[in-house]
N, C-alpha and C. Protein backbone atom coordinates (compact mmCIF):
# COMPACT_ATOMS: atom_id res chain seq x y z
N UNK A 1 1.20 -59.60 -36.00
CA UNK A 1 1.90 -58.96 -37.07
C UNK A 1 1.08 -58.87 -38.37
N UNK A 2 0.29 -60.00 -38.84
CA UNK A 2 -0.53 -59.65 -40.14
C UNK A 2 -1.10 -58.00 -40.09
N UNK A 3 -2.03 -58.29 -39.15
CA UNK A 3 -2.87 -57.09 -38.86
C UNK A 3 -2.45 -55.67 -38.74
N UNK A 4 -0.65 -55.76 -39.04
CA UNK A 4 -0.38 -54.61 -38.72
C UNK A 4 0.22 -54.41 -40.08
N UNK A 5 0.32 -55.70 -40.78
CA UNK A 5 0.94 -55.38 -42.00
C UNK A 5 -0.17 -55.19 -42.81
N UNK A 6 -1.39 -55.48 -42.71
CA UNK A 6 -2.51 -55.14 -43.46
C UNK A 6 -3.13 -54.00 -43.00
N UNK A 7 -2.84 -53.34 -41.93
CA UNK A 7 -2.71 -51.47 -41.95
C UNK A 7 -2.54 -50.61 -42.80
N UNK A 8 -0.86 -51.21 -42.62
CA UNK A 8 0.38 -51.02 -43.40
C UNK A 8 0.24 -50.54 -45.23
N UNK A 9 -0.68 -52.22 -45.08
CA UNK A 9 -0.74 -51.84 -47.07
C UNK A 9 -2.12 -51.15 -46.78
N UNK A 10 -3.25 -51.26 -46.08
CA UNK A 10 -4.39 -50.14 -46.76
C UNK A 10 -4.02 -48.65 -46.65
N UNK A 11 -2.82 -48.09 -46.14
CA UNK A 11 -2.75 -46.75 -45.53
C UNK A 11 -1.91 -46.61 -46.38
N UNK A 12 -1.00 -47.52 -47.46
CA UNK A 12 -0.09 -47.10 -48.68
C UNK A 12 -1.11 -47.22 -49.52
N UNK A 13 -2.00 -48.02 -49.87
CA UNK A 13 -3.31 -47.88 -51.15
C UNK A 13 -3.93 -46.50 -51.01
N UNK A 14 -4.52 -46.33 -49.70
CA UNK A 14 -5.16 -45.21 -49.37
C UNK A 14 -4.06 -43.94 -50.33
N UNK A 15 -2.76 -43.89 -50.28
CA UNK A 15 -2.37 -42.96 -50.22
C UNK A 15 -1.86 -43.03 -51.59
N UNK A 16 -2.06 -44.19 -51.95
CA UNK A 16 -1.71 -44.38 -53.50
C UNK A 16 -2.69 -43.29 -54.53
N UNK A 17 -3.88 -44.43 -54.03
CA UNK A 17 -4.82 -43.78 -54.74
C UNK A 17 -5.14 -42.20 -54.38
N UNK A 18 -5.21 -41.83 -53.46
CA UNK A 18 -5.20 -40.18 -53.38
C UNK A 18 -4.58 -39.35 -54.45
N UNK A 19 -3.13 -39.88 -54.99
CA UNK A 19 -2.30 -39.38 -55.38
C UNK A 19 -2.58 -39.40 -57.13
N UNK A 20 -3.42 -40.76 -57.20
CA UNK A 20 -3.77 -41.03 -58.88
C UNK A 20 -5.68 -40.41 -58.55
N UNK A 21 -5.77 -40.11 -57.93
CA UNK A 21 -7.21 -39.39 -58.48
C UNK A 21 -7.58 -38.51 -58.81
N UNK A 22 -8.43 -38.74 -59.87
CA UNK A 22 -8.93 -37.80 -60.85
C UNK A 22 -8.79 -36.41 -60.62
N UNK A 23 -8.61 -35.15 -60.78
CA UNK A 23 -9.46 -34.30 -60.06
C UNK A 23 -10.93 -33.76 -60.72
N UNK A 24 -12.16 -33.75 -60.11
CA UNK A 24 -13.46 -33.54 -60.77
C UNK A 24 -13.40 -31.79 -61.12
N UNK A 25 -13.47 -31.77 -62.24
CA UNK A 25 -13.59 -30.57 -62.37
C UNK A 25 -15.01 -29.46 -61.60
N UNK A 26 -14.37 -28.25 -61.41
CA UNK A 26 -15.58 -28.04 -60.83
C UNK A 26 -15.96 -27.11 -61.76
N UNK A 27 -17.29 -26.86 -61.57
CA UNK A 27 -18.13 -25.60 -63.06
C UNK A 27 -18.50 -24.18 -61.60
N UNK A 28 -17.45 -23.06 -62.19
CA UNK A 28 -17.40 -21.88 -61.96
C UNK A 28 -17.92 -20.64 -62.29
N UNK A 29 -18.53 -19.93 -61.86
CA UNK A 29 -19.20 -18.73 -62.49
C UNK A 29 -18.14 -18.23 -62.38
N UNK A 30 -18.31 -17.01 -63.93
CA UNK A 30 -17.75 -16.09 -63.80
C UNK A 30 -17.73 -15.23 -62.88
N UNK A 31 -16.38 -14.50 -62.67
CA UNK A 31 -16.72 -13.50 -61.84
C UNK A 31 -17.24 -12.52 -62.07
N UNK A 32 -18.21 -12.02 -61.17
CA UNK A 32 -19.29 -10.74 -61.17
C UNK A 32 -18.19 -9.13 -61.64
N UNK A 33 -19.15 -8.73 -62.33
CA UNK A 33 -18.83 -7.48 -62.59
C UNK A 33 -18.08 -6.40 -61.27
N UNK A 34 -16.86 -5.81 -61.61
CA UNK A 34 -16.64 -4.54 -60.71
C UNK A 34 -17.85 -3.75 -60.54
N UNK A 35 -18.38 -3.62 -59.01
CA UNK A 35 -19.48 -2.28 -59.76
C UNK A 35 -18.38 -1.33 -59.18
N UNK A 36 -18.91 -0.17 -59.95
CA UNK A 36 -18.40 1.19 -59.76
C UNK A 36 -18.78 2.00 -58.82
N UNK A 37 -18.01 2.23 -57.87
CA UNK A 37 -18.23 3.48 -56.58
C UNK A 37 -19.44 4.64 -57.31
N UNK A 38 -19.36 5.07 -57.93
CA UNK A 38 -19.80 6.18 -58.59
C UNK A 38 -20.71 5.87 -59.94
N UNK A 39 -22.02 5.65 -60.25
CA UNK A 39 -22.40 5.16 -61.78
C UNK A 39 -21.87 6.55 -62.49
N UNK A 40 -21.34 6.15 -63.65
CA UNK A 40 -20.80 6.86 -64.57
C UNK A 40 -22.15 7.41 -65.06
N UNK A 41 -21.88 8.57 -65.58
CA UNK A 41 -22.76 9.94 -66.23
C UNK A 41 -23.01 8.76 -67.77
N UNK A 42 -24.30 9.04 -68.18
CA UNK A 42 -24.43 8.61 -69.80
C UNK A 42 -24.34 9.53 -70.54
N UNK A 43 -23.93 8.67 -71.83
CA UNK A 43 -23.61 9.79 -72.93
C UNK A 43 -24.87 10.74 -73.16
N UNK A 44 -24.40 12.16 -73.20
CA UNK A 44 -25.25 13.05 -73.80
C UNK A 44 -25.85 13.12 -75.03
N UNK A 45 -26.82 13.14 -75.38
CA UNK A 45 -27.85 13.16 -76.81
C UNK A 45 -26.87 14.00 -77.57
N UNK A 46 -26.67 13.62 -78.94
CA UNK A 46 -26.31 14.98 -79.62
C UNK A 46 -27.30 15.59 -79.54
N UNK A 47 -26.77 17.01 -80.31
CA UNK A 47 -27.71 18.08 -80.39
C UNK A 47 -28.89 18.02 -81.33
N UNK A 48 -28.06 17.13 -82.57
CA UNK A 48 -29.35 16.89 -83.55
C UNK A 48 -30.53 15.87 -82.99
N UNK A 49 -29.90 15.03 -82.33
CA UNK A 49 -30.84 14.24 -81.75
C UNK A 49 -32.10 14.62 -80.60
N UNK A 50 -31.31 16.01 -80.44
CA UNK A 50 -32.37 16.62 -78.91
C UNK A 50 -33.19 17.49 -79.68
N UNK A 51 -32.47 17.80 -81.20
CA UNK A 51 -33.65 18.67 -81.71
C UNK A 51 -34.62 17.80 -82.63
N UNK A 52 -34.29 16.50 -83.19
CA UNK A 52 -35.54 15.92 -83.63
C UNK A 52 -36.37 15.28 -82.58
N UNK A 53 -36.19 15.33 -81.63
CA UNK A 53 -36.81 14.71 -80.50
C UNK A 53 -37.99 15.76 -79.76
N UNK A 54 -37.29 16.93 -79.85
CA UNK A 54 -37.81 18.52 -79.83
C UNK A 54 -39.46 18.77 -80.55
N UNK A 55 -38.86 18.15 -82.17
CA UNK A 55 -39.60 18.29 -82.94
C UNK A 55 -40.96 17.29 -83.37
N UNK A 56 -40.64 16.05 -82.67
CA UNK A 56 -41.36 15.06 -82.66
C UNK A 56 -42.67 15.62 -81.66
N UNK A 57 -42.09 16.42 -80.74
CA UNK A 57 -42.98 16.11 -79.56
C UNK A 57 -43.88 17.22 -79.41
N UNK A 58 -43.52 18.32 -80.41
CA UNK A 58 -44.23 19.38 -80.64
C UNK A 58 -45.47 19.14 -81.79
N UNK A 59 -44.88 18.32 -82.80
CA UNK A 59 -45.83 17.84 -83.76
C UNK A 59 -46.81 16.99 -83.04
N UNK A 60 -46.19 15.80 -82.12
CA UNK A 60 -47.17 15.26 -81.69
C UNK A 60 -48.52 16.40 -80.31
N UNK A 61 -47.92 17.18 -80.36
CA UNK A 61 -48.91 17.80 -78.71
C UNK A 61 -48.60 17.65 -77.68
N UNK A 62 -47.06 17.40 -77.37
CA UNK A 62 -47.06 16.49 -76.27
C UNK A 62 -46.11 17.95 -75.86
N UNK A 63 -45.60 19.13 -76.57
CA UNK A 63 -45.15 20.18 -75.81
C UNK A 63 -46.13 21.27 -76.94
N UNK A 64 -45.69 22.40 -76.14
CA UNK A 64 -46.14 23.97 -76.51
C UNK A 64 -45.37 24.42 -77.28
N UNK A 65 -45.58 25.20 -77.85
CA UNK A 65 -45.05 26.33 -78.71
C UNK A 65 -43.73 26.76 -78.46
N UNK A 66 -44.01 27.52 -76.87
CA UNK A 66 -43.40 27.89 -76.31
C UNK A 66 -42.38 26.91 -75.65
N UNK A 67 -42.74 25.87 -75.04
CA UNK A 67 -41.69 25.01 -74.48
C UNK A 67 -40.84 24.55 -75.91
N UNK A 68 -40.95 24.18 -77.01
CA UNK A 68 -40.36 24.05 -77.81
C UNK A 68 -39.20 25.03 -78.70
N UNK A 69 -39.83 26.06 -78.26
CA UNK A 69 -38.80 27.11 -78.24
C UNK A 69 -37.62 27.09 -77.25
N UNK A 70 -37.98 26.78 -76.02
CA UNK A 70 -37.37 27.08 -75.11
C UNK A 70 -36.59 26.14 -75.10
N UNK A 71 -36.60 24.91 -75.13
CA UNK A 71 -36.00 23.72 -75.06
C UNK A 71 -35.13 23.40 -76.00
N UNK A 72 -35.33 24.00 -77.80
CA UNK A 72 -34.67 24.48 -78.77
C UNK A 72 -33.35 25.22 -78.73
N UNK A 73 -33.48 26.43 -77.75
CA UNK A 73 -32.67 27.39 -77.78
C UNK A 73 -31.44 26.58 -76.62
N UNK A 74 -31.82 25.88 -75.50
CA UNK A 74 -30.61 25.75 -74.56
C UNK A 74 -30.14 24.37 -75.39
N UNK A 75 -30.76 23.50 -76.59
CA UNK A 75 -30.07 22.81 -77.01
C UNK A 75 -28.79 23.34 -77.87
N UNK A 76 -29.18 24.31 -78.60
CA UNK A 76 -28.73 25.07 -79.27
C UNK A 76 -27.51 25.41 -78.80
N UNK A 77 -27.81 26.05 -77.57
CA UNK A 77 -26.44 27.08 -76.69
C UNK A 77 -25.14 26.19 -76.45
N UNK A 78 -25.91 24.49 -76.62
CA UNK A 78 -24.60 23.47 -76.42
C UNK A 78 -23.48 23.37 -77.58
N UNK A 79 -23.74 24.20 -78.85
CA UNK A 79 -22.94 23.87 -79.74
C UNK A 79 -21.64 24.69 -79.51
């Protein structure tokens, strides 16, 4: 009979203590971003912005005359 009563109490301690322990917190990442089925379009340059950009690149040499014209005018057509 001891041996069964000293079961007895480790399997009520056991279950004691289960019941008073701590819980350890655990450290969670955030959750990851939704990605999107589809990447969304970026915002379009304004117009002033496509024409100093226009103008930068003609001063520098880096377009023609002509391409600067050209590139001018369909910015243009967006207004």
């Amino acid at each position: 009979m001891p041996v069964l009563r000293i079961g007895i109490l480790v399997l009520v301690l056991g279950l004691v203590a289960c019941r008073h322990r701590v819980p350890q917190t655990v450290s969670r990442m955030p959750p990851a971003p939704a990605t999107p089925t589809s990447p969304a379009a970026a915002p379009k340059p304004s117009v002033q912005s496509q024409l100093e950009a226009l103008r930068r690149m003609h001063a520098d040499g880096l377009i023609t005359q002509q391409e600067y014209d050209s590139k001018r005018k369909k910015a243009l057509e967006g207004l």
